[in-house]
Protein backbone atom coordinates (compact mmCIF):
# COMPACT_ATOMS: atom_id res chain seq x y z
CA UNK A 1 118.33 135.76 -151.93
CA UNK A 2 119.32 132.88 -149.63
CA UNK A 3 121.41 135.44 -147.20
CA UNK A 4 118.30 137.52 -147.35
CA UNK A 5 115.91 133.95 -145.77
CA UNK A 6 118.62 132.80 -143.68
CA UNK A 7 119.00 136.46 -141.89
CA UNK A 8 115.10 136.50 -141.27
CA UNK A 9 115.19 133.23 -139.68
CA UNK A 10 118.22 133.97 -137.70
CA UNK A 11 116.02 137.37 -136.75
CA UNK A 12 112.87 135.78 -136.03
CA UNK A 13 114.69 132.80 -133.92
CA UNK A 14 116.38 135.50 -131.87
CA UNK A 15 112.72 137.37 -130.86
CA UNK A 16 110.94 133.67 -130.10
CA UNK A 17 114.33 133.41 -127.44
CA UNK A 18 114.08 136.90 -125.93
CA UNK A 19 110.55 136.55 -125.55
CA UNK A 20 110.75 133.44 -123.79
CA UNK A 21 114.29 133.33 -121.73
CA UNK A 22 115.12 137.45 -120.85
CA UNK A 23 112.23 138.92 -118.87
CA UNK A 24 113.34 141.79 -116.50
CA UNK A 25 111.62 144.79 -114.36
CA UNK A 26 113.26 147.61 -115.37
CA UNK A 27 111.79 149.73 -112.65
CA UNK A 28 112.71 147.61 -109.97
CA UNK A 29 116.42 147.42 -111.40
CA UNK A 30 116.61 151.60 -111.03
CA UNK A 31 114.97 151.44 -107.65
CA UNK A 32 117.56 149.22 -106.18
CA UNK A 33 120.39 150.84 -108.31
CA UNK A 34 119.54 153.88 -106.49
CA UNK A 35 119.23 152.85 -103.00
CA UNK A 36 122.88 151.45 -103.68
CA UNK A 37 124.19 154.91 -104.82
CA UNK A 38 122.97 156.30 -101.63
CA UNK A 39 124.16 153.67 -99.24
CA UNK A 40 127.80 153.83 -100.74
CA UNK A 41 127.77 157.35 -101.82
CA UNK A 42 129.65 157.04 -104.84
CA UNK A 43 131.61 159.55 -106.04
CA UNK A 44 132.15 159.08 -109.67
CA UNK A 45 129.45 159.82 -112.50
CA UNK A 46 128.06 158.09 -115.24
CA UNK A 47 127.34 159.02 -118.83
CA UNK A 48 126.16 156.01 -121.03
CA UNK A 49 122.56 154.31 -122.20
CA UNK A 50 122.98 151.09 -121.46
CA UNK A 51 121.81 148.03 -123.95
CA UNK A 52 120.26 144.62 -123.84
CA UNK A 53 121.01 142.26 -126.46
CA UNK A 54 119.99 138.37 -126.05
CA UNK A 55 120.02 136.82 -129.64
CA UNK A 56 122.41 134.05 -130.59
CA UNK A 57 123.66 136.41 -133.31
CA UNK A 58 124.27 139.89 -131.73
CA UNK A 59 123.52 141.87 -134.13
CA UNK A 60 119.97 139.68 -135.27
CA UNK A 61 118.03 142.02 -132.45
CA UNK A 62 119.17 144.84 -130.40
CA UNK A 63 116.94 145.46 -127.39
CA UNK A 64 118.03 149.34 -126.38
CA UNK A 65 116.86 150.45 -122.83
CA UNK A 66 117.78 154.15 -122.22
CA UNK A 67 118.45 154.53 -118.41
CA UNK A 68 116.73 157.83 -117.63
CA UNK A 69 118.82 157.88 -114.52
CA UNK A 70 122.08 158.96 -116.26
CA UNK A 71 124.31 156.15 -114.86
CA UNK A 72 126.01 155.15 -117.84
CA UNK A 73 127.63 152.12 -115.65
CA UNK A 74 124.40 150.47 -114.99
CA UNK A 75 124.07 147.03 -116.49
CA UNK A 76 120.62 145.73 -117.94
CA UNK A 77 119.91 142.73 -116.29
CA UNK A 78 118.18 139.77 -118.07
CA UNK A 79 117.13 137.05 -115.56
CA UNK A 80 114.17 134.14 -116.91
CA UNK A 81 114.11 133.99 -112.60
CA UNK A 82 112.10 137.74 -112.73
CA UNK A 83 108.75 138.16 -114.10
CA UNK A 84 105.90 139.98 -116.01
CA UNK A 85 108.35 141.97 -118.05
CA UNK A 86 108.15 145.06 -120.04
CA UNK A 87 109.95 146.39 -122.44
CA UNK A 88 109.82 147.74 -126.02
CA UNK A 89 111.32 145.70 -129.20
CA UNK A 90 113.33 147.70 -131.67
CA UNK A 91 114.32 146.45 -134.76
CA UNK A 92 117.74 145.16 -135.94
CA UNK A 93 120.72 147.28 -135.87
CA UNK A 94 120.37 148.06 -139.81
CA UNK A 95 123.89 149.32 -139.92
CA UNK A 96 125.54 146.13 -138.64
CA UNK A 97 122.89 143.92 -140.68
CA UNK A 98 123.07 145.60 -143.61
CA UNK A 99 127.27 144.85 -143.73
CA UNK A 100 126.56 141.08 -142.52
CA UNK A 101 124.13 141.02 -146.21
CA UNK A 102 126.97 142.37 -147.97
CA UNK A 103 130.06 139.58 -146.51
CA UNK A 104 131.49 141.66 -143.50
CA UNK A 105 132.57 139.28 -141.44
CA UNK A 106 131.97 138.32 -137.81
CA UNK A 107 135.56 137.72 -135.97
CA UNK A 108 136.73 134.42 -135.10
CA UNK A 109 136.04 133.42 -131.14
CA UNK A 110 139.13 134.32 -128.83
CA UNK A 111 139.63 132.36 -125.72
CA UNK A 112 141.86 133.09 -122.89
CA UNK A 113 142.54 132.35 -119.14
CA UNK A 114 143.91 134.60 -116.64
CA UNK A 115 143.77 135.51 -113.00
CA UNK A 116 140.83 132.65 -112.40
CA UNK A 117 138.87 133.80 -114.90
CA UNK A 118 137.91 132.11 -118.54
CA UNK A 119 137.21 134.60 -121.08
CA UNK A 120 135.93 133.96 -124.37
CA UNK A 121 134.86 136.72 -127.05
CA UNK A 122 132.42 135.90 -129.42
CA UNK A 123 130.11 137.50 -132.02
CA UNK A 124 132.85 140.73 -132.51
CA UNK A 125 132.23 142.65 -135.53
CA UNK A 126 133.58 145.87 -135.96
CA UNK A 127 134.93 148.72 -138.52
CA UNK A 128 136.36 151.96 -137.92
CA UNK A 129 133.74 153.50 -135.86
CA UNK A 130 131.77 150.57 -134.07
CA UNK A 131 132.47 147.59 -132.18
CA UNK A 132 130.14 144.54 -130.77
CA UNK A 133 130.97 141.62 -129.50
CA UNK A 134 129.72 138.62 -126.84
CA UNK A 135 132.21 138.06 -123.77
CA UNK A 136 131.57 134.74 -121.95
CA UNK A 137 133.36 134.38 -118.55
CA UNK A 138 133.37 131.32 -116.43
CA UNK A 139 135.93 129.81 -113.67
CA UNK A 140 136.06 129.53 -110.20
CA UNK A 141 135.08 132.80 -109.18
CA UNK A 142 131.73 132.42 -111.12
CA UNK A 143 131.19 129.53 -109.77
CA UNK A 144 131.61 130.69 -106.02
CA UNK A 145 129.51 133.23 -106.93
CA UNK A 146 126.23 131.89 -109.72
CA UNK A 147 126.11 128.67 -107.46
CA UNK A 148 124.38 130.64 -104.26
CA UNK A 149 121.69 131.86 -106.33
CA UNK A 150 121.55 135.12 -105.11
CA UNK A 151 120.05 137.63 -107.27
CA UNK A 152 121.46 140.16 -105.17
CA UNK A 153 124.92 138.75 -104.89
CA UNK A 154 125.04 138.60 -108.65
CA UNK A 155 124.12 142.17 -108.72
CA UNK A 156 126.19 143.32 -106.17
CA UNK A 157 129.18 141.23 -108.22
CA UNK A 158 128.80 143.10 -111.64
CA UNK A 159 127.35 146.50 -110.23
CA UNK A 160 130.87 146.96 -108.00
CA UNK A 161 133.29 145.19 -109.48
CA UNK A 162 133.09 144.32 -113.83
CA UNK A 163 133.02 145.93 -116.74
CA UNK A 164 134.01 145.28 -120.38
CA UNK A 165 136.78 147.87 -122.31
CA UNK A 166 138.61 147.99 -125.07
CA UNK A 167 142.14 148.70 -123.92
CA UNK A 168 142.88 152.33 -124.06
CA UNK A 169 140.86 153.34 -127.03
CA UNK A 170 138.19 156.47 -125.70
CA UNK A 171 134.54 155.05 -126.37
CA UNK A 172 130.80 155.93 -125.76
CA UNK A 173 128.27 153.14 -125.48
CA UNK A 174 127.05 150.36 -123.56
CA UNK A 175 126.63 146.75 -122.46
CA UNK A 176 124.28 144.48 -121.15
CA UNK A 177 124.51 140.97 -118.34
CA UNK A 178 123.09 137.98 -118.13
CA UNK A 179 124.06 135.21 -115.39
CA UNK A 180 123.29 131.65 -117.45
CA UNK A 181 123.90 127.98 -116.95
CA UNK A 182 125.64 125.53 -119.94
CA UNK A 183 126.06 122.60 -120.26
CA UNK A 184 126.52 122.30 -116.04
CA UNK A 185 128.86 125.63 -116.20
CA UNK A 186 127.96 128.79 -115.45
CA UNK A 187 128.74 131.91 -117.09
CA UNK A 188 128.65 135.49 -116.68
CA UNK A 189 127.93 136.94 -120.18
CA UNK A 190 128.91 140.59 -121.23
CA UNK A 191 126.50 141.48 -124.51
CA UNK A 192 128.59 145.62 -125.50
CA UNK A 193 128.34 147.20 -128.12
CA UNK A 194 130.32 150.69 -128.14
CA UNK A 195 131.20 153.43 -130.69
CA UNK A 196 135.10 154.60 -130.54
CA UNK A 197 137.13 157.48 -130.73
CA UNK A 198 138.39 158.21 -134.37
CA UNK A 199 141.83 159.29 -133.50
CA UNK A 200 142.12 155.92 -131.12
CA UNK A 201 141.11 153.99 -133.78
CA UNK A 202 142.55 155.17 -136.82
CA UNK A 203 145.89 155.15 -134.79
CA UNK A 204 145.27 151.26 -134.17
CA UNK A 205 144.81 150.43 -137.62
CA UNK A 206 147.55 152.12 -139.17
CA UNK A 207 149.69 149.70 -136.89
CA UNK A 208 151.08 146.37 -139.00
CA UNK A 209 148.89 143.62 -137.98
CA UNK A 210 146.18 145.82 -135.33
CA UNK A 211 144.83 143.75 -132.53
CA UNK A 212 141.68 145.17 -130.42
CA UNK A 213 142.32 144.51 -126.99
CA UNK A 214 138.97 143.15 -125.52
CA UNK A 215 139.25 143.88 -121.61
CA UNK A 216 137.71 142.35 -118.93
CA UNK A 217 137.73 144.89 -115.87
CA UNK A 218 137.49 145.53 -112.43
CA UNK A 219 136.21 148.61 -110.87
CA UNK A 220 137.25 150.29 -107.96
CA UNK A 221 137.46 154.04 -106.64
CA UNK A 222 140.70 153.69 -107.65
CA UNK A 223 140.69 153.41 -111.24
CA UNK A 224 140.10 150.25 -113.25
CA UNK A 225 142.24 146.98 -112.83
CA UNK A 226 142.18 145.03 -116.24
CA UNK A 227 141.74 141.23 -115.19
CA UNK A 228 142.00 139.60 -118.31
CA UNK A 229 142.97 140.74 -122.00
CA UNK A 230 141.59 138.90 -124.93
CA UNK A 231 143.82 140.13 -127.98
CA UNK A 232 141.25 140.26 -130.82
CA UNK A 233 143.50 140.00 -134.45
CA UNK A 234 141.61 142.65 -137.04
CA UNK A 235 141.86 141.17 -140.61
CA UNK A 236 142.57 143.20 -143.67
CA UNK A 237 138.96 143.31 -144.55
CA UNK A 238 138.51 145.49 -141.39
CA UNK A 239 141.99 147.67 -141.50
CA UNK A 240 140.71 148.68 -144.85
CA UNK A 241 137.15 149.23 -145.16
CA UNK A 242 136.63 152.96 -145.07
CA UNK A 243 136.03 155.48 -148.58
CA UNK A 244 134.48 158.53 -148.95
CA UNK A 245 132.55 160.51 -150.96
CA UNK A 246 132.86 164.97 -152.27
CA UNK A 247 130.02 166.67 -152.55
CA UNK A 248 129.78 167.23 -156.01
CA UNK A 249 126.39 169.01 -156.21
CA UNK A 250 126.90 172.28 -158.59
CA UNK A 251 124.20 173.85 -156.74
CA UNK A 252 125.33 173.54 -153.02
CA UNK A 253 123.25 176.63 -151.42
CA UNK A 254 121.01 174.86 -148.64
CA UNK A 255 117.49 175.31 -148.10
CA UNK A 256 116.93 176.62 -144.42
CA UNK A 257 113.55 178.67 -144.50
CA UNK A 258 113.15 182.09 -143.76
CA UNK A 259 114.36 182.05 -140.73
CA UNK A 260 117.62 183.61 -139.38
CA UNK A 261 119.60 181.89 -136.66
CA UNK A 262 120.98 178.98 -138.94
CA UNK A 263 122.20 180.70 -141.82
CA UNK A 264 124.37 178.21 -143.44
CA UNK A 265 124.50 174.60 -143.70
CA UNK A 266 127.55 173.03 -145.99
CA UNK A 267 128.52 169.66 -146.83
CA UNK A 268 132.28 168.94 -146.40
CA UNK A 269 132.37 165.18 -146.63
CA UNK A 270 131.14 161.36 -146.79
CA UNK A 271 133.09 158.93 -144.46
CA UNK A 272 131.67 155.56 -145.43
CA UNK A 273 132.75 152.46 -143.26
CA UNK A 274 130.60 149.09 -143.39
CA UNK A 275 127.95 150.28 -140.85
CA UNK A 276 127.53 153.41 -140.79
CA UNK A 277 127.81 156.84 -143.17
CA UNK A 278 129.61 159.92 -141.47
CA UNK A 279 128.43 163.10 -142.93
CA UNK A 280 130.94 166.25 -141.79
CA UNK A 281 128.76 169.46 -141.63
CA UNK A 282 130.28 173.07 -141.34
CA UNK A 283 127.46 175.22 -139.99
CA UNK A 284 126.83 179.25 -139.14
CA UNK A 285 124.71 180.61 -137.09
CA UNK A 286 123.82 184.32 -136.11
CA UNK A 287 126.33 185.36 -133.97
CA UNK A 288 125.67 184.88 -129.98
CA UNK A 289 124.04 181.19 -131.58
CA UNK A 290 125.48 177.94 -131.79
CA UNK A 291 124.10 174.92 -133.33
CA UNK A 292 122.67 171.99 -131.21
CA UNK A 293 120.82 169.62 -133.17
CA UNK A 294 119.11 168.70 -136.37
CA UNK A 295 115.07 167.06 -136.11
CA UNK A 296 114.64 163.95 -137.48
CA UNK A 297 117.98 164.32 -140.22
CA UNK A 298 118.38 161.87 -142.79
CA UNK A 299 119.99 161.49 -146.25
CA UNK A 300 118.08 160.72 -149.28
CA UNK A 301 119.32 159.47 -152.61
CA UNK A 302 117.74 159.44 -156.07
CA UNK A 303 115.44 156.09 -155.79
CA UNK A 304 114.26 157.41 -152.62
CA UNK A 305 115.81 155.71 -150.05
CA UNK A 306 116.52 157.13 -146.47
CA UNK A 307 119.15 156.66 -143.92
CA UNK A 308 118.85 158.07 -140.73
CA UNK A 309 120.74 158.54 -137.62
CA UNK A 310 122.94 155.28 -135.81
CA UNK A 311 121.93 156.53 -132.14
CA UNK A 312 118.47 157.33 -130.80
CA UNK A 313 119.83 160.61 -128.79
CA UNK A 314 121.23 164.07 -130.79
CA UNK A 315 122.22 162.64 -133.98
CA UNK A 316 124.38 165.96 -134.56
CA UNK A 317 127.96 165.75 -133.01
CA UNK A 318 130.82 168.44 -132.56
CA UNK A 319 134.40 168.14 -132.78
CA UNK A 320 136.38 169.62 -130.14
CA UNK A 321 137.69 172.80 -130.50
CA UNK A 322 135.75 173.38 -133.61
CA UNK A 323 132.41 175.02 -132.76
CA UNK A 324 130.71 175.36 -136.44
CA UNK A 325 132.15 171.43 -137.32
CA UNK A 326 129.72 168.72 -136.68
CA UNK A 327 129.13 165.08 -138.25
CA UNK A 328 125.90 162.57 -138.42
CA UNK A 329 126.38 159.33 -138.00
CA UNK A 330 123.70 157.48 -140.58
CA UNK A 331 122.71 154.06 -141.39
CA UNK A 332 122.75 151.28 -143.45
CA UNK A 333 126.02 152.79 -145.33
CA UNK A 334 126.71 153.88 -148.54
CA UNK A 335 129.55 151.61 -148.38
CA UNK A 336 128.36 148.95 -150.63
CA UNK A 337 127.42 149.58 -154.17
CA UNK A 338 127.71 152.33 -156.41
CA UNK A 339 127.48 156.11 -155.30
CA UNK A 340 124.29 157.61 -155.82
CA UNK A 341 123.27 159.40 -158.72
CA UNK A 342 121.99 162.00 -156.62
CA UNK A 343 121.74 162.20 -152.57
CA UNK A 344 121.15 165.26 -150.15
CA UNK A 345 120.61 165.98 -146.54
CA UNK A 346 117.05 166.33 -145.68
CA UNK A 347 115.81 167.92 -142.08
CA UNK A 348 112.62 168.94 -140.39
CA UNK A 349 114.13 171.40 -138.17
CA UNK A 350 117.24 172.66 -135.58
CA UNK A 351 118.08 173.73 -132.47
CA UNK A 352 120.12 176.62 -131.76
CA UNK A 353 121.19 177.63 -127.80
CA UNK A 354 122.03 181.33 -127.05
CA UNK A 355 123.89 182.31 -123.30
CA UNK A 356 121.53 184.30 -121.86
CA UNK A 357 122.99 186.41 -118.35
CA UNK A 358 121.28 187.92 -115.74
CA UNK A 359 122.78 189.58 -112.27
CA UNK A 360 121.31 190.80 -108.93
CA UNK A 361 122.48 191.38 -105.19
CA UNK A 362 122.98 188.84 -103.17
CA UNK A 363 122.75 190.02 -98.89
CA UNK A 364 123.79 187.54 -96.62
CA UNK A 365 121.05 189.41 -93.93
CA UNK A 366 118.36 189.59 -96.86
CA UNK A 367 115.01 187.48 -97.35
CA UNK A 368 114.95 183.96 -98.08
CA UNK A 369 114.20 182.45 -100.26
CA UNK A 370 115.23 184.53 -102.82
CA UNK A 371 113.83 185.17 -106.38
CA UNK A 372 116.62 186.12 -108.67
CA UNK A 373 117.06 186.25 -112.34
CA UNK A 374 118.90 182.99 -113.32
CA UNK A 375 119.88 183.63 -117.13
CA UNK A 376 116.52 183.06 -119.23
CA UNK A 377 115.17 181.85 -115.98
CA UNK A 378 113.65 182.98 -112.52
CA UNK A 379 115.47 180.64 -109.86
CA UNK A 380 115.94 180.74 -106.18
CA UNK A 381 118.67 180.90 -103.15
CA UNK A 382 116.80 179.05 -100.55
CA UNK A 383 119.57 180.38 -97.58
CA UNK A 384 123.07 182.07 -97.65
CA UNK A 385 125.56 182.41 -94.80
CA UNK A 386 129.33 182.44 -94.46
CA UNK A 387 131.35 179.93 -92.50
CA UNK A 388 134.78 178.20 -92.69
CA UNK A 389 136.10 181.31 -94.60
CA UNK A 390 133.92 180.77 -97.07
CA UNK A 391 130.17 181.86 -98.38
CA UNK A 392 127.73 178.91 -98.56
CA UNK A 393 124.81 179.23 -100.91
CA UNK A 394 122.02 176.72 -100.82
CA UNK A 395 120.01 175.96 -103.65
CA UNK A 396 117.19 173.51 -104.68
CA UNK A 397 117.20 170.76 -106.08
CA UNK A 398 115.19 170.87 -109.31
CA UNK A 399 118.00 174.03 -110.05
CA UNK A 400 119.94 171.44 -112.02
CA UNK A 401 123.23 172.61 -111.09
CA UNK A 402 125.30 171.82 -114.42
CA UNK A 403 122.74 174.27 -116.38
CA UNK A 404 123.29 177.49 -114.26
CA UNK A 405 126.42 179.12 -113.46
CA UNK A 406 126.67 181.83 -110.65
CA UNK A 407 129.61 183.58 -110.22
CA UNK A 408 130.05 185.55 -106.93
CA UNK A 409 132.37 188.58 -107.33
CA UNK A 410 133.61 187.14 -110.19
CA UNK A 411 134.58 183.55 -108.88
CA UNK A 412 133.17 180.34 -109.51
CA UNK A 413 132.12 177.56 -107.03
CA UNK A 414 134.85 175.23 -105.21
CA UNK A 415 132.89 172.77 -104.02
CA UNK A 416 129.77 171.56 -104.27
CA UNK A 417 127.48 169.29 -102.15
CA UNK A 418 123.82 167.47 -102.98
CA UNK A 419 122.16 167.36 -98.97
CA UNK A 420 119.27 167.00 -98.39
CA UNK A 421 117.30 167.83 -101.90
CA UNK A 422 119.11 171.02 -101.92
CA UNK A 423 122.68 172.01 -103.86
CA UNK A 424 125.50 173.71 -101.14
CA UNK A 425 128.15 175.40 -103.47
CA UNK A 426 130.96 177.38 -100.89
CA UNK A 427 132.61 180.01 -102.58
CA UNK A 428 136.13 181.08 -101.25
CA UNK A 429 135.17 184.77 -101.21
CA UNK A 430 135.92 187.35 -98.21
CA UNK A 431 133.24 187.67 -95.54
CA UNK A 432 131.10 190.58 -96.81
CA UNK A 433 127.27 191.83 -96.09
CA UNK A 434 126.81 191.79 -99.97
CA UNK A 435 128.04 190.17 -102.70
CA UNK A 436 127.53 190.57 -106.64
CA UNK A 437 126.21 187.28 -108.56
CA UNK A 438 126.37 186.86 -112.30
CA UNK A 439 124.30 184.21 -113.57
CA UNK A 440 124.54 182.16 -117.23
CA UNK A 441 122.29 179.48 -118.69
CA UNK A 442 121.65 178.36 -121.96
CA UNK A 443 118.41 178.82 -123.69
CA UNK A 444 117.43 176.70 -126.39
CA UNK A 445 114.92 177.38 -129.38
CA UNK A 446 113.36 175.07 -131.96
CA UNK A 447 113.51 176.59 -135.79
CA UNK A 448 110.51 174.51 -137.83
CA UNK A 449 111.74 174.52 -141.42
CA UNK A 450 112.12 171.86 -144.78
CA UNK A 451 115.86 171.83 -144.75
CA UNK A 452 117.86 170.34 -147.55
CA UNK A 453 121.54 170.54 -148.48
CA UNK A 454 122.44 169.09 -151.49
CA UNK A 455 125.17 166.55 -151.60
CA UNK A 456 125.43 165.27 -155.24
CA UNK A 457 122.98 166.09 -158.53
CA UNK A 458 123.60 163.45 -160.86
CA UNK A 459 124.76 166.71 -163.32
């Protein structure tokens, strides 16, 4: 098909440009993130991979870097001024290019100007669940601040100051910057590409004529300041695009193994927008057990074809409040064509986590360090003493604070402080020579097994 050609070329010209233009050290980038962190000491936390995209077309070649430093607001940079790059090439998004085959569109360009800045959005395409899109900004303030070529400066400019949101709909995801010169003006160009909240969303589009509000931010301790809004006018091809599919199978009783923590696996439902298939999931476990994950989960249908998980992390999500509910997210969709004849959920495995508790005697005048049981775990108190009215209790660093809990008489931590290598929680306890500590951590455990739930039979 001619679509078919022309999307191969627009794929291929997209690598050749990457290749040539968008060289960066990632290392380097995390070593001078880091020394920032420290010198400001900032306060907040971050929870989001962070992408590079640098095709003409967004969605011709996605470029993922997973930032192994959990700071979900650090930027890739691209910058042709760095050199001897590596990185790894994935393949296109097949979720967004298999809805660009079928007609989706890509939005029209947006242009505004506000506050000094020029913002233009390009490149958007989204549906219910996803969103990309290109944000251009130029003006003054760019100018001051591209025309001292200073790496650092740039850096320091995006790294404390802007961001890209989409108003106030809740999103996980990421986005990429690139500082480039055209046509004698220079830019600072957002590449983001984000998944939303469902509620958010199908609030939005339930409005007459929905507009996604495309943000341009600036960060602050404070909160977030939004510097320039780029209303983004959804057409009816967007509002509406979402079916779904029953189960139907007449034979619905999964195939989990012999083993015994996950003991049932049902299908509820098929959410199909353009880029992406959301398959709900009601699972039970043996009590004490909850479910964590599926290995390497994908749907199948009856000429063989597979579609596997949108994100490269857990595919397996939970809803809140709703501990046996989870979806998958799965491309390319189902959206297009005709429902299979048949189609089931195939799996190589789960993970299940259990709380596993442990207690012990803590003496403020004992030995330290001290060995103690730490839930599934042996762990230690490097020191313990009371001051200020309250019991300080020093731990190391590698104890990974957010996976244990220790409770002293009953109480939880108040504070918490990182010093040094080591972890200082005070607890606001009275000043005793020995206390009682509960521990909790989670233990996880990998079940090996051909899973299969059956989703429709063809019957």
């Amino acid at each position: 098909m001619k679509e078919d050609r022309v999307w191969r070329e627009f794929a291929e010209s997209a690598k050749q440009e990457l290749r040539q233009k968008y060289p960066f050290r990632l290392s380097e980038l995390e070593a001078k993130v880091m020394d920032k962190v420290e010198k400001r000491n900032r306060q907040f936390r971050w929870k989001t991979a962070a992408w590079m995209t640098g095709a003409a077309v967004s969605c011709a070649l996605v470029v993922a870097v997973w930032n192994p430093l959990g700071l979900g607001g650090l930027f890739v940079k691209n910058n042709a001024v760095q050199s001897t790059a590596k990185f790894e090439w994935l393949a296109p998004d097949e979720g967004f290019a298999n809805a660009l085959r079928n007609g989706y569109p890509i939005l029209h360009s947006v242009k505004k100007e506000q506050n000094g800045y020029t913002v233009e959005v390009k490149e958007a395409m989204i549906d219910h669940r996803r969103v990309i899109f290109t944000m251009l900004i130029s003006g003054k303030i760019i100018d001051d601040v591209a025309s001292e070529n200073d790496e650092e400066k740039k850096a320091d400019f995006v790294f404390a100051k802007l961001t890209t949101a989409i108003g106030k709909i809740g999103k996980t995801g990421g986005t990429s910057y690139e500082w480039k010169q055209i046509d004698g003006t220079h830019y600072l160009i957002f590449k983001s590409r984000y998944m939303m909240d469902d509620d958010d969303m199908d609030a939005l589009l339930k409005q007459p004529n929905p507009v996604l509000p495309i943000q341009l931010v600036k960060q602050s301790h404070n909160g977030e300041e939004v510097l320039v809004e780029v209303p983004l006018p959804l057409p009816e091809e967007v509002v509406s695009a979402k079916k779904s599919i029953q189960p139907t199978a007449t034979n619905n009783q999964p195939q989990l193994g012999k083993q015994d923590l996950l003991r049932e696996l049902a299908m509820e439902e098929i959410e199909m927008t353009p880029t992406l298939t959301r398959v709900h999931l009601q699972a039970k476990t043996k009590e004490g057990f909850e479910l964590q994950s599926l290995i390497n989960p994908r749907l199948v249908d009856d000429q063989g074809r597979e579609y596997k998980p949108a994100t490269d992390g857990n595919p397996i999500q939970g809803y809140r409040h709703m501990a046996d509910s989870f979806y998958l997210d799965m491309i390319p969709s189902l959206y297009y064509g005709d429902v299979p004849q048949k189609l089931s959920l195939k799996f190589d495995g789960a993970t299940v986590s259990t709380m596993k508790t442990g207690h012990f005697t803590l003496e403020r005048s004992g030995q330290f360090p001290l060995e103690a049981p730490f839930g599934n775990k042996t762990g230690r108190i490097l020191q313990a003493y009371y001051k200020d009215q309250k019991l300080h209790v020093l731990l190391p660093g590698e104890a990974l604070s957010e996976e244990t809990v220790l409770k002293v008489d009953g109480l939880n931590y108040d504070n918490e402080l990182f010093q040094n290598g080591s972890f200082i929680r005070t607890y606001s306890v009275p000043k005793k020579d020995a206390y009682q500590v509960d521990t909790e951590r989670i233990d996880f455990q990998e079940i090996k097994m051909d899973g299969l739930v059956p989703i429709i039979d063809g019957k």
